[in-house]
C-alpha atoms as a PDB file:
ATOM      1  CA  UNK A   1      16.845 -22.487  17.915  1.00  0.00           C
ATOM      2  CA  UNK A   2      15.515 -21.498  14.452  1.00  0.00           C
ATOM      3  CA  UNK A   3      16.508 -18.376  12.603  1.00  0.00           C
ATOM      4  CA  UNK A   4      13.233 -16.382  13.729  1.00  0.00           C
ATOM      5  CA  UNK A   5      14.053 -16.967  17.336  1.00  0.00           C
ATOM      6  CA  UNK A   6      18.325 -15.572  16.969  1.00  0.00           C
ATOM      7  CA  UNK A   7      16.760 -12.649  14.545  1.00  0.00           C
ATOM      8  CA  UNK A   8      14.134 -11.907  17.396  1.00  0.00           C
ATOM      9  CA  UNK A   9      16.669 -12.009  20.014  1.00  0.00           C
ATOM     10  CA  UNK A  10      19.600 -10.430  18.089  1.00  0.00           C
ATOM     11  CA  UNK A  11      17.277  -7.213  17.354  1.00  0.00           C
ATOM     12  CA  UNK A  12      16.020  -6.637  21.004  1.00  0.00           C
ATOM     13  CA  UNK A  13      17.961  -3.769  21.359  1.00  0.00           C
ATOM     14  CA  UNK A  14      17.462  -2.433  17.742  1.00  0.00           C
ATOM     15  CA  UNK A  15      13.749  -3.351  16.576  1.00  0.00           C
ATOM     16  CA  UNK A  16      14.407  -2.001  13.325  1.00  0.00           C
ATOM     17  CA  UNK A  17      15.759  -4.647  11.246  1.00  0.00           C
ATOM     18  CA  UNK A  18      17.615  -1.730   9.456  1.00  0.00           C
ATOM     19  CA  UNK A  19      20.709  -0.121   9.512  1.00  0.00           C
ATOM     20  CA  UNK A  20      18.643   3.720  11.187  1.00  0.00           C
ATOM     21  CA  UNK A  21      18.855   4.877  13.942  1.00  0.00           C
ATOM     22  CA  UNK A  22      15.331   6.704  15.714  1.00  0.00           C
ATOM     23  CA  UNK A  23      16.026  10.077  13.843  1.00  0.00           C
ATOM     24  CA  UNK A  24      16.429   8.676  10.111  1.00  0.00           C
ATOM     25  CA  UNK A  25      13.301   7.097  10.977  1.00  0.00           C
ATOM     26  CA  UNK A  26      10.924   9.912  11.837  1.00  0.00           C
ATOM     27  CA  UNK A  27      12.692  11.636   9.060  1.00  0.00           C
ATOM     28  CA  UNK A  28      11.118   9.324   6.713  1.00  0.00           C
ATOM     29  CA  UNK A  29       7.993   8.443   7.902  1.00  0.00           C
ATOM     30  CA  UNK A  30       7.871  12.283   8.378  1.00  0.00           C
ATOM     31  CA  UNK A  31       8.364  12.326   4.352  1.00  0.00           C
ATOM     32  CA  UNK A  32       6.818   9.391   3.226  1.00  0.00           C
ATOM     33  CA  UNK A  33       3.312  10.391   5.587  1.00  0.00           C
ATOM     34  CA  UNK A  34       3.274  14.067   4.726  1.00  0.00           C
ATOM     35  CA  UNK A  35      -0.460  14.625   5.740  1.00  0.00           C
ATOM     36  CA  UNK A  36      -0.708  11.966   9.175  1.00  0.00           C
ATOM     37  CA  UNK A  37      -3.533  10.605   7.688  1.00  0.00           C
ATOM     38  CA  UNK A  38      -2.767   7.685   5.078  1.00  0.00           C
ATOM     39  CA  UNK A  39      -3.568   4.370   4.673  1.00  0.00           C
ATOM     40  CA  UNK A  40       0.172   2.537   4.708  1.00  0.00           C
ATOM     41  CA  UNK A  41       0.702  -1.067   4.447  1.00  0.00           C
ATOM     42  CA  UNK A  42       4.302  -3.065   5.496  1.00  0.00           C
ATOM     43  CA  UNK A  43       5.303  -5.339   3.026  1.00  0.00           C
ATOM     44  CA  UNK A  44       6.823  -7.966   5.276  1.00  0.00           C
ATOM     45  CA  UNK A  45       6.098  -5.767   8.245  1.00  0.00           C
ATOM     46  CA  UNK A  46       7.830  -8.612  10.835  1.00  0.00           C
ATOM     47  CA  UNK A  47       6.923  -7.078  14.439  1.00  0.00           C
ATOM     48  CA  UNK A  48       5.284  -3.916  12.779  1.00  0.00           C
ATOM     49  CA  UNK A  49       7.868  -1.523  13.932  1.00  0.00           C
ATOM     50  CA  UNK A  50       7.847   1.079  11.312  1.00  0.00           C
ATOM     51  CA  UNK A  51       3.616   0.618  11.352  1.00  0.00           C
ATOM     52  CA  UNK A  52       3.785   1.076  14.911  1.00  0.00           C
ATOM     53  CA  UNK A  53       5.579   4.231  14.833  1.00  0.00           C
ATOM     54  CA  UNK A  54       3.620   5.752  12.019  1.00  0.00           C
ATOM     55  CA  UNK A  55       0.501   4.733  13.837  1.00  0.00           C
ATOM     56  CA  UNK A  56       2.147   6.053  17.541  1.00  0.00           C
ATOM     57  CA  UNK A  57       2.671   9.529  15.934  1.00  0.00           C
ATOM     58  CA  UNK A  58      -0.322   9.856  13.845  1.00  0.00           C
ATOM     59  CA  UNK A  59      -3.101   9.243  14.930  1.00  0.00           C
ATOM     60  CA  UNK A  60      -5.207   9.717  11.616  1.00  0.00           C
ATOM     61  CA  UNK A  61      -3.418   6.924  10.067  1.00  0.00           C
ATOM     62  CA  UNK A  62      -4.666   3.586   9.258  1.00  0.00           C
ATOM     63  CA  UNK A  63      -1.838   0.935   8.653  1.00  0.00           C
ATOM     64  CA  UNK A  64      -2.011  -2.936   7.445  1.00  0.00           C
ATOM     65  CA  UNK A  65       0.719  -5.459   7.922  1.00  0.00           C
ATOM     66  CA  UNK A  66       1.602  -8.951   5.670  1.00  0.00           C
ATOM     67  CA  UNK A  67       4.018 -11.312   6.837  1.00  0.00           C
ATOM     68  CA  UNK A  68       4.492 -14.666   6.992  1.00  0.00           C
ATOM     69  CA  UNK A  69       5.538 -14.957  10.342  1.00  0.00           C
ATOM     70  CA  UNK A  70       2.835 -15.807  13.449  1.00  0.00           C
ATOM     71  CA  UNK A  71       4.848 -15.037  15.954  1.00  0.00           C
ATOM     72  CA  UNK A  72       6.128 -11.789  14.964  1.00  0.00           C
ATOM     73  CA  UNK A  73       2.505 -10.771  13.770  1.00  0.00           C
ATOM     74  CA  UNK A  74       1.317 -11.906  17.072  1.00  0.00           C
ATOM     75  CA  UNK A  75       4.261  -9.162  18.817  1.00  0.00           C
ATOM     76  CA  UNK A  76       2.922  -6.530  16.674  1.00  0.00           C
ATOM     77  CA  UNK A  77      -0.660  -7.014  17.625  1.00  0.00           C
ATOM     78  CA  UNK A  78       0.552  -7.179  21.698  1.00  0.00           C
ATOM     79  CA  UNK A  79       2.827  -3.992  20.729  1.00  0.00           C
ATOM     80  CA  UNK A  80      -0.476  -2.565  19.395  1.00  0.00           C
ATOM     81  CA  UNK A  81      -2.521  -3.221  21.921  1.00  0.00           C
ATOM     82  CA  UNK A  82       0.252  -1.902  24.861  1.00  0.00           C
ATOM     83  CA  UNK A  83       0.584   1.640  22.030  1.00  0.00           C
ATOM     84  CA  UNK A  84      -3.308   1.444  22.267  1.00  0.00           C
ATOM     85  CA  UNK A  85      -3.277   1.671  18.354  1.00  0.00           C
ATOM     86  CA  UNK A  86      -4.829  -1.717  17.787  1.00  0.00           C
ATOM     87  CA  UNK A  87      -7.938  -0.513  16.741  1.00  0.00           C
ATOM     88  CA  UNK A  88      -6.219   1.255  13.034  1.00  0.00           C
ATOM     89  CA  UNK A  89      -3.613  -1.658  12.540  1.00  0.00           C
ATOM     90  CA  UNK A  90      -5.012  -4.922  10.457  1.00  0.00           C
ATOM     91  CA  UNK A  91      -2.158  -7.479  10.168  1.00  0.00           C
ATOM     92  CA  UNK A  92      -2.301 -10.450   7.675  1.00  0.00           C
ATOM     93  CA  UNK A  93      -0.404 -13.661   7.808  1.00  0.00           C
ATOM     94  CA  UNK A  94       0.516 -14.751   4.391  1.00  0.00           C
ATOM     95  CA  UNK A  95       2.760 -14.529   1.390  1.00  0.00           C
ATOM     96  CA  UNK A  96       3.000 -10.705   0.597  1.00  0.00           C
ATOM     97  CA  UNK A  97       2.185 -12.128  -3.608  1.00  0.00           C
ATOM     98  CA  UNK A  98      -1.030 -13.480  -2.199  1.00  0.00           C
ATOM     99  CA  UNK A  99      -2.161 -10.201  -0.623  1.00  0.00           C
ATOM    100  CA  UNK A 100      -5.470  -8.481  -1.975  1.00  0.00           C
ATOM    101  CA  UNK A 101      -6.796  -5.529  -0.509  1.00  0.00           C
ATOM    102  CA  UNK A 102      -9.667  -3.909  -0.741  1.00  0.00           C
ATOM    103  CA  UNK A 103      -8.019  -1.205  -2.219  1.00  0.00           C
ATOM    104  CA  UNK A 104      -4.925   0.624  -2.843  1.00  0.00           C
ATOM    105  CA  UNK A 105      -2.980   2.659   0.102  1.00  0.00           C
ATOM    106  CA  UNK A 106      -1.344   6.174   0.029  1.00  0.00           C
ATOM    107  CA  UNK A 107       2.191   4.530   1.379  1.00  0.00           C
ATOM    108  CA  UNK A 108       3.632   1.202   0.530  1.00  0.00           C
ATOM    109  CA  UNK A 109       6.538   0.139   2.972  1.00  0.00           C
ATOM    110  CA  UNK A 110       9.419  -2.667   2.557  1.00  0.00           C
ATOM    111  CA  UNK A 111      12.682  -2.021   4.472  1.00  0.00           C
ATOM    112  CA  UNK A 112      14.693  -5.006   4.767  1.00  0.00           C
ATOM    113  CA  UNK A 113      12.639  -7.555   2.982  1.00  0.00           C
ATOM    114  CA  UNK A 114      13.989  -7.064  -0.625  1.00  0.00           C
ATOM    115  CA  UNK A 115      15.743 -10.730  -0.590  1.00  0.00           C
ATOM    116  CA  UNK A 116      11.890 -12.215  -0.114  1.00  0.00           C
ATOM    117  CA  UNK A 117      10.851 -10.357  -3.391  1.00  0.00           C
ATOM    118  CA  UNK A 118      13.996 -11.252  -4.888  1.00  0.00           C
ATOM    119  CA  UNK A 119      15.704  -8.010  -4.863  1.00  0.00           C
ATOM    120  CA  UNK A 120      14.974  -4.459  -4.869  1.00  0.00           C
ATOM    121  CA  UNK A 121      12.723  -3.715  -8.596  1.00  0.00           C
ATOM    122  CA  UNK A 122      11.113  -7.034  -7.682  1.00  0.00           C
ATOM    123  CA  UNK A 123       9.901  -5.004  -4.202  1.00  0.00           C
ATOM    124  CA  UNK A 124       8.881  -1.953  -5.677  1.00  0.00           C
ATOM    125  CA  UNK A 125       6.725  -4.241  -8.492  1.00  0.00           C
ATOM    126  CA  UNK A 126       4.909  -6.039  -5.591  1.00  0.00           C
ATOM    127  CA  UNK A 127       4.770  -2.430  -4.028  1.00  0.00           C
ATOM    128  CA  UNK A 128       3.019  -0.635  -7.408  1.00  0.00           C
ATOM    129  CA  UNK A 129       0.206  -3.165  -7.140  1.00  0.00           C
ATOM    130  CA  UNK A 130      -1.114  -1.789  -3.816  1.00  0.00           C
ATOM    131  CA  UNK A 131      -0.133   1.748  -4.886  1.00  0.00           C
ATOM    132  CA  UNK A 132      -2.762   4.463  -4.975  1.00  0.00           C
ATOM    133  CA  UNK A 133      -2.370   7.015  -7.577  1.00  0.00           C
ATOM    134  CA  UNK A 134      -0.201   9.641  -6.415  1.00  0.00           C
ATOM    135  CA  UNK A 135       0.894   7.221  -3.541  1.00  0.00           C
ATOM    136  CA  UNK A 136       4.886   7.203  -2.002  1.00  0.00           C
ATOM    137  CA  UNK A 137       6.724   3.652  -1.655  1.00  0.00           C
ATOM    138  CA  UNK A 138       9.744   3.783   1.468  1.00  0.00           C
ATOM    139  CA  UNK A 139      12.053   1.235   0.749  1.00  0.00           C
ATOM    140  CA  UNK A 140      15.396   0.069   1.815  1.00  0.00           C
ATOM    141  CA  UNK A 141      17.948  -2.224   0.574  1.00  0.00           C
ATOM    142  CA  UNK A 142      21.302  -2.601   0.077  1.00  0.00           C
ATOM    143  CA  UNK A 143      24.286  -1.524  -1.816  1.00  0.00           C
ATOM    144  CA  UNK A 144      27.859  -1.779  -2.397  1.00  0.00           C
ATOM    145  CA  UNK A 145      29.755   1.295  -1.068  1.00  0.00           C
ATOM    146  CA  UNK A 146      33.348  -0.408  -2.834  1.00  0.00           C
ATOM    147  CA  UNK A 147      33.892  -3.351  -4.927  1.00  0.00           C
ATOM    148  CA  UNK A 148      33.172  -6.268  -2.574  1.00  0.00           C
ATOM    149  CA  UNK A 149      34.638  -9.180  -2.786  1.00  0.00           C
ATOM    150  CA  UNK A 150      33.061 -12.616  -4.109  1.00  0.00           C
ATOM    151  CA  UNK A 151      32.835 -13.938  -0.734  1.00  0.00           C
ATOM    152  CA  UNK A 152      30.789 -10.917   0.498  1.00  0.00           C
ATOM    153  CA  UNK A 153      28.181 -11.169  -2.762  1.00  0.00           C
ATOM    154  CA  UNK A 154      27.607 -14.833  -2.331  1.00  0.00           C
ATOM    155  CA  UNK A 155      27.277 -13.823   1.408  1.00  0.00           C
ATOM    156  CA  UNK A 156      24.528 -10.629   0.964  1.00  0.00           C
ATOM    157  CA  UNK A 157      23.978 -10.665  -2.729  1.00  0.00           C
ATOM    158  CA  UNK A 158      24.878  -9.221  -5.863  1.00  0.00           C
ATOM    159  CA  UNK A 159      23.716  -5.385  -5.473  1.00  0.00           C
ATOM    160  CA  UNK A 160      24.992  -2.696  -7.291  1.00  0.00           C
ATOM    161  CA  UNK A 161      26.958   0.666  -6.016  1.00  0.00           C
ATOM    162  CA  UNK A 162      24.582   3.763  -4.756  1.00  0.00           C
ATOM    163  CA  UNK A 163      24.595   5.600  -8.573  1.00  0.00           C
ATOM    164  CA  UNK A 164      23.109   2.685 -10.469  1.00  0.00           C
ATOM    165  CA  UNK A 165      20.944   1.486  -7.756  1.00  0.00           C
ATOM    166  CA  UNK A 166      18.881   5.052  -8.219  1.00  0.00           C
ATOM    167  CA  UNK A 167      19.449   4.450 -12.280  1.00  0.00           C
ATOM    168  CA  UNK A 168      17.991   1.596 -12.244  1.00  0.00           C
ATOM    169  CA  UNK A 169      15.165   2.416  -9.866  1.00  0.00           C
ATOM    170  CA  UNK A 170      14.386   5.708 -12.069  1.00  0.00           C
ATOM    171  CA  UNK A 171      14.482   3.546 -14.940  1.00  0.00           C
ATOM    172  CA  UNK A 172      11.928   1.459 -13.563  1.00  0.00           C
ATOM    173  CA  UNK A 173       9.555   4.473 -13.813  1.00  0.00           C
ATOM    174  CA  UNK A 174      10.520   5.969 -10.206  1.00  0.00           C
ATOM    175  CA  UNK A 175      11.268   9.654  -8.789  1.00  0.00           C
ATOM    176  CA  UNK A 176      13.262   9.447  -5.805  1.00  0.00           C
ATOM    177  CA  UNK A 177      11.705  12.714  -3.860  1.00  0.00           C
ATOM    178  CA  UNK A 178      13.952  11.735  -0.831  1.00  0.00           C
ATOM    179  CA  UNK A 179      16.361   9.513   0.702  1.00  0.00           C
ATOM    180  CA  UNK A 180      18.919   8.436   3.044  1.00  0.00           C
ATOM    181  CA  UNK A 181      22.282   6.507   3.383  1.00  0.00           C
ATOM    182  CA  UNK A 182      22.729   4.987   6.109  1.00  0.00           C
ATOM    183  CA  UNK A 183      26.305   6.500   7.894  1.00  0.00           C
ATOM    184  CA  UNK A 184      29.008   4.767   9.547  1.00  0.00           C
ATOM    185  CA  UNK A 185      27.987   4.867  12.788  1.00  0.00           C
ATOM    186  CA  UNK A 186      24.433   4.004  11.859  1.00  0.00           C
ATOM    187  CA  UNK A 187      25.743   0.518  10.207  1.00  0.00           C
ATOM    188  CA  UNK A 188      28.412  -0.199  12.751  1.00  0.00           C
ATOM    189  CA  UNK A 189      25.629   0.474  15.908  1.00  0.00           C
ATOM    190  CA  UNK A 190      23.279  -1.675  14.116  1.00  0.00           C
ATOM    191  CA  UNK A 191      25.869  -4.537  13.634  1.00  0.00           C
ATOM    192  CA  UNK A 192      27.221  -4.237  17.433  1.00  0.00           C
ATOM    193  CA  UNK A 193      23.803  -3.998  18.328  1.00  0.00           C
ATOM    194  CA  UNK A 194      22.455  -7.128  16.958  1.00  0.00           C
ATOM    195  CA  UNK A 195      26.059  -9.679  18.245  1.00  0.00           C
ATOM    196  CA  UNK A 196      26.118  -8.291  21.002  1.00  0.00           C
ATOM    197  CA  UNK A 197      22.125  -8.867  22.412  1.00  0.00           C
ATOM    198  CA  UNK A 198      23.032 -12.202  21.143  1.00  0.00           C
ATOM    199  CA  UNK A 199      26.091 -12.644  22.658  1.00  0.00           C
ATOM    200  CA  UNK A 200      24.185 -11.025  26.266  1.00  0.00           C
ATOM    201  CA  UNK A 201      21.371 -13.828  25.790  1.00  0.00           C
ATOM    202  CA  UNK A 202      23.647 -16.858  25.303  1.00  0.00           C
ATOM    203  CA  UNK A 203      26.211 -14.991  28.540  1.00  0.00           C
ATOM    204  CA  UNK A 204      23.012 -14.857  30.274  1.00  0.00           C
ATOM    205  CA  UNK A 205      21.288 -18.189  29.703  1.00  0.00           C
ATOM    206  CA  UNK A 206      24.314 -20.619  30.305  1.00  0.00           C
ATOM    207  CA  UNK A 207      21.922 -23.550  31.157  1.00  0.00           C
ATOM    208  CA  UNK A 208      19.741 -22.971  27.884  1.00  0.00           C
ATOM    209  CA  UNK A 209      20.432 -26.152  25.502  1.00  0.00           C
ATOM    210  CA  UNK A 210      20.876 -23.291  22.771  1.00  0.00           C
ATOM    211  CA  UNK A 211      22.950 -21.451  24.722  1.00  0.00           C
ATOM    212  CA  UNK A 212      26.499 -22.406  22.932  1.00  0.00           C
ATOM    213  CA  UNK A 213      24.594 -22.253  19.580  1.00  0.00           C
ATOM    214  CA  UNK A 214      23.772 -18.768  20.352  1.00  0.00           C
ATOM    215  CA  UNK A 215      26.834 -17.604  21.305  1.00  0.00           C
ATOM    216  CA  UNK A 216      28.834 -19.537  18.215  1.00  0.00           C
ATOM    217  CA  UNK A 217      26.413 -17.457  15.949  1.00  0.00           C
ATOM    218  CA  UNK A 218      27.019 -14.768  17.432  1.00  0.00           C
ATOM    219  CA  UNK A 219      31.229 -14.742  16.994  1.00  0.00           C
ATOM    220  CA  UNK A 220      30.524 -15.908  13.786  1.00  0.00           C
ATOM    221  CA  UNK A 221      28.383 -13.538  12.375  1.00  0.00           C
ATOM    222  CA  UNK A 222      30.514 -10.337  14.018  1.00  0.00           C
ATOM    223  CA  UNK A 223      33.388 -11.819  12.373  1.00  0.00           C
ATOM    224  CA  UNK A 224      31.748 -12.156   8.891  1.00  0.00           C
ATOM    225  CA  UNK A 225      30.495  -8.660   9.472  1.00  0.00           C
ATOM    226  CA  UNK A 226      34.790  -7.168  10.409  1.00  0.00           C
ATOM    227  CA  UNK A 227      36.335  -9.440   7.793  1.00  0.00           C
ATOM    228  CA  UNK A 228      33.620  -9.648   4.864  1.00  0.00           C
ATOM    229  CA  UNK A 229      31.600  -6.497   3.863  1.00  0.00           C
ATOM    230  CA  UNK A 230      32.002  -4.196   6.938  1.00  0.00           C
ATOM    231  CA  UNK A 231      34.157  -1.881   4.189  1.00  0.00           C
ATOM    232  CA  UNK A 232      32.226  -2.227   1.440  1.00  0.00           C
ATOM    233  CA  UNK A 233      28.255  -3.008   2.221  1.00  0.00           C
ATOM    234  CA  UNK A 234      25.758   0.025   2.371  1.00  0.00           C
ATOM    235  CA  UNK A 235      22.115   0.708   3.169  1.00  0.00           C
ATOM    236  CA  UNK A 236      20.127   3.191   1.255  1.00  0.00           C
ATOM    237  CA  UNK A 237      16.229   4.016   1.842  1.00  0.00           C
ATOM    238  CA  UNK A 238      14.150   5.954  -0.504  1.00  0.00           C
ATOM    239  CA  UNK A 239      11.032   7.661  -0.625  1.00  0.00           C
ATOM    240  CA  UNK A 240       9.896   7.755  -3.992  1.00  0.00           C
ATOM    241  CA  UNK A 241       7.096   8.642  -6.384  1.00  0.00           C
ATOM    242  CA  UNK A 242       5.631   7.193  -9.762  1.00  0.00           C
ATOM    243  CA  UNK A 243       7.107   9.140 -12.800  1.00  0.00           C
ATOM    244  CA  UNK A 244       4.737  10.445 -14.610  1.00  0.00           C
ATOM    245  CA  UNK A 245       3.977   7.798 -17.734  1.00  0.00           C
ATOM    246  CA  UNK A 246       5.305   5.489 -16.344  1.00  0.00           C
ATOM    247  CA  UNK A 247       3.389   1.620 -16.113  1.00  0.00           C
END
């Protein structure tokens, strides 16, 4: 079983490959889409989840999706068929630095997909190409909430703690206008969440030839998660703004 299958099974009962639960959200969508009726594109949009809500809720927004991914494009064009929201949802399978559309969009989104950019001011470069003046990137990425230790950078990578991620985003010619940090509970639901549908699948599926595979990944990854960076690994999404003068 390849790593798109475990990721598709291990987020079943969490489709937001994000540390947020339902209310953080539609708190930032409710930010980032202040009007209802922008043009927002996912920047390695997976299953369109956060294109399917915007799109669910607002029905004068038009939303595109790249990824490189055919079967997860192919789940967000059957989950936006069954929303009956195909018909404002374009989705585009290939490399997000390939992507060239016909013009620029009022949002830009990227939650979880900073390590394909290579890192978070990588993201929010890719993300000021498709930006329309005046436009809102919602991004989210990681951060270190202690010192961690070297097994947990070589493990998630080297991020910086929550005051010099925002310097160094505002130094990149940003205004954060909102955020959010993801809480306890939010990280620890997300992490049960995700070994534990895996765990249920390989319980389930005993007979599967992937079955033990399943379940080993499954210990192993909870474990890395209790012993590794449970203590010290954060999430923080933004909502921000072009500064003024800024390139």
């Amino acid at each position: 079983m390849n790593r798109e299958q475990i990721s598709h099974i291990a987020h079943a009962e969490h489709p937001i490959k994000s540390p947020l639960d339902d209310n953080s959200v539609r708190r930032l969508l409710d930010r980032g889409l202040p009007t209802g009726e922008e043009r927002v594109l996912d920047l390695g949009c997976g299953g369109g989840e956060w294109l399917l809500r915007a799109l669910s809720e607002r029905p004068g927004v038009y939303a595109e999706g790249v990824d490189i991914s055919e079967d997860a494009l192919a789940q967000a064009a059957a989950a936006a068929r069954d929303l009956g929201v195909q018909d404002r949802l374009t989705l585009h399978c290939r490399k997000a630095e390939e992507f060239v559309p016909e013009k620029p969009f009022d949002v830009v989104l990227s939650f979880g997909a900073a390590h394909a950019f290579g890192g978070l001011l990588p993201t929010l470069a890719a993300a000021r190409t498709h930006l329309a003046p005046g436009g809102r990137v919602l991004v989210g990425d990681g951060f270190w909430q202690r010192p961690p230790s070297p097994e947990a950078v070589e493990m998630l990578g080297d991020f910086a703690d929550l005051a010099t991620t925002v310097e160094r985003v505002e130094a990149d010619g940003w205004t954060p206008v909102d955020g959010h940090v993801s809480s306890r509970q939010e990280l620890d639901d997300y992490e049960w969440s995700c070994w534990g549908s895996l765990s249920s699948w390989a319980l389930d599926h005993p007979a599967h030839p992937d079955s033990a595979q399943v379940l080993e990944t499954a210990t192993l990854r909870r474990a890395e998660w209790l012993r590794v960076y449970r203590d010290t690994f954060g999430f923080l999404s933004l909502v921000l703004r072009q500064t003024p003068g800024s390139a």
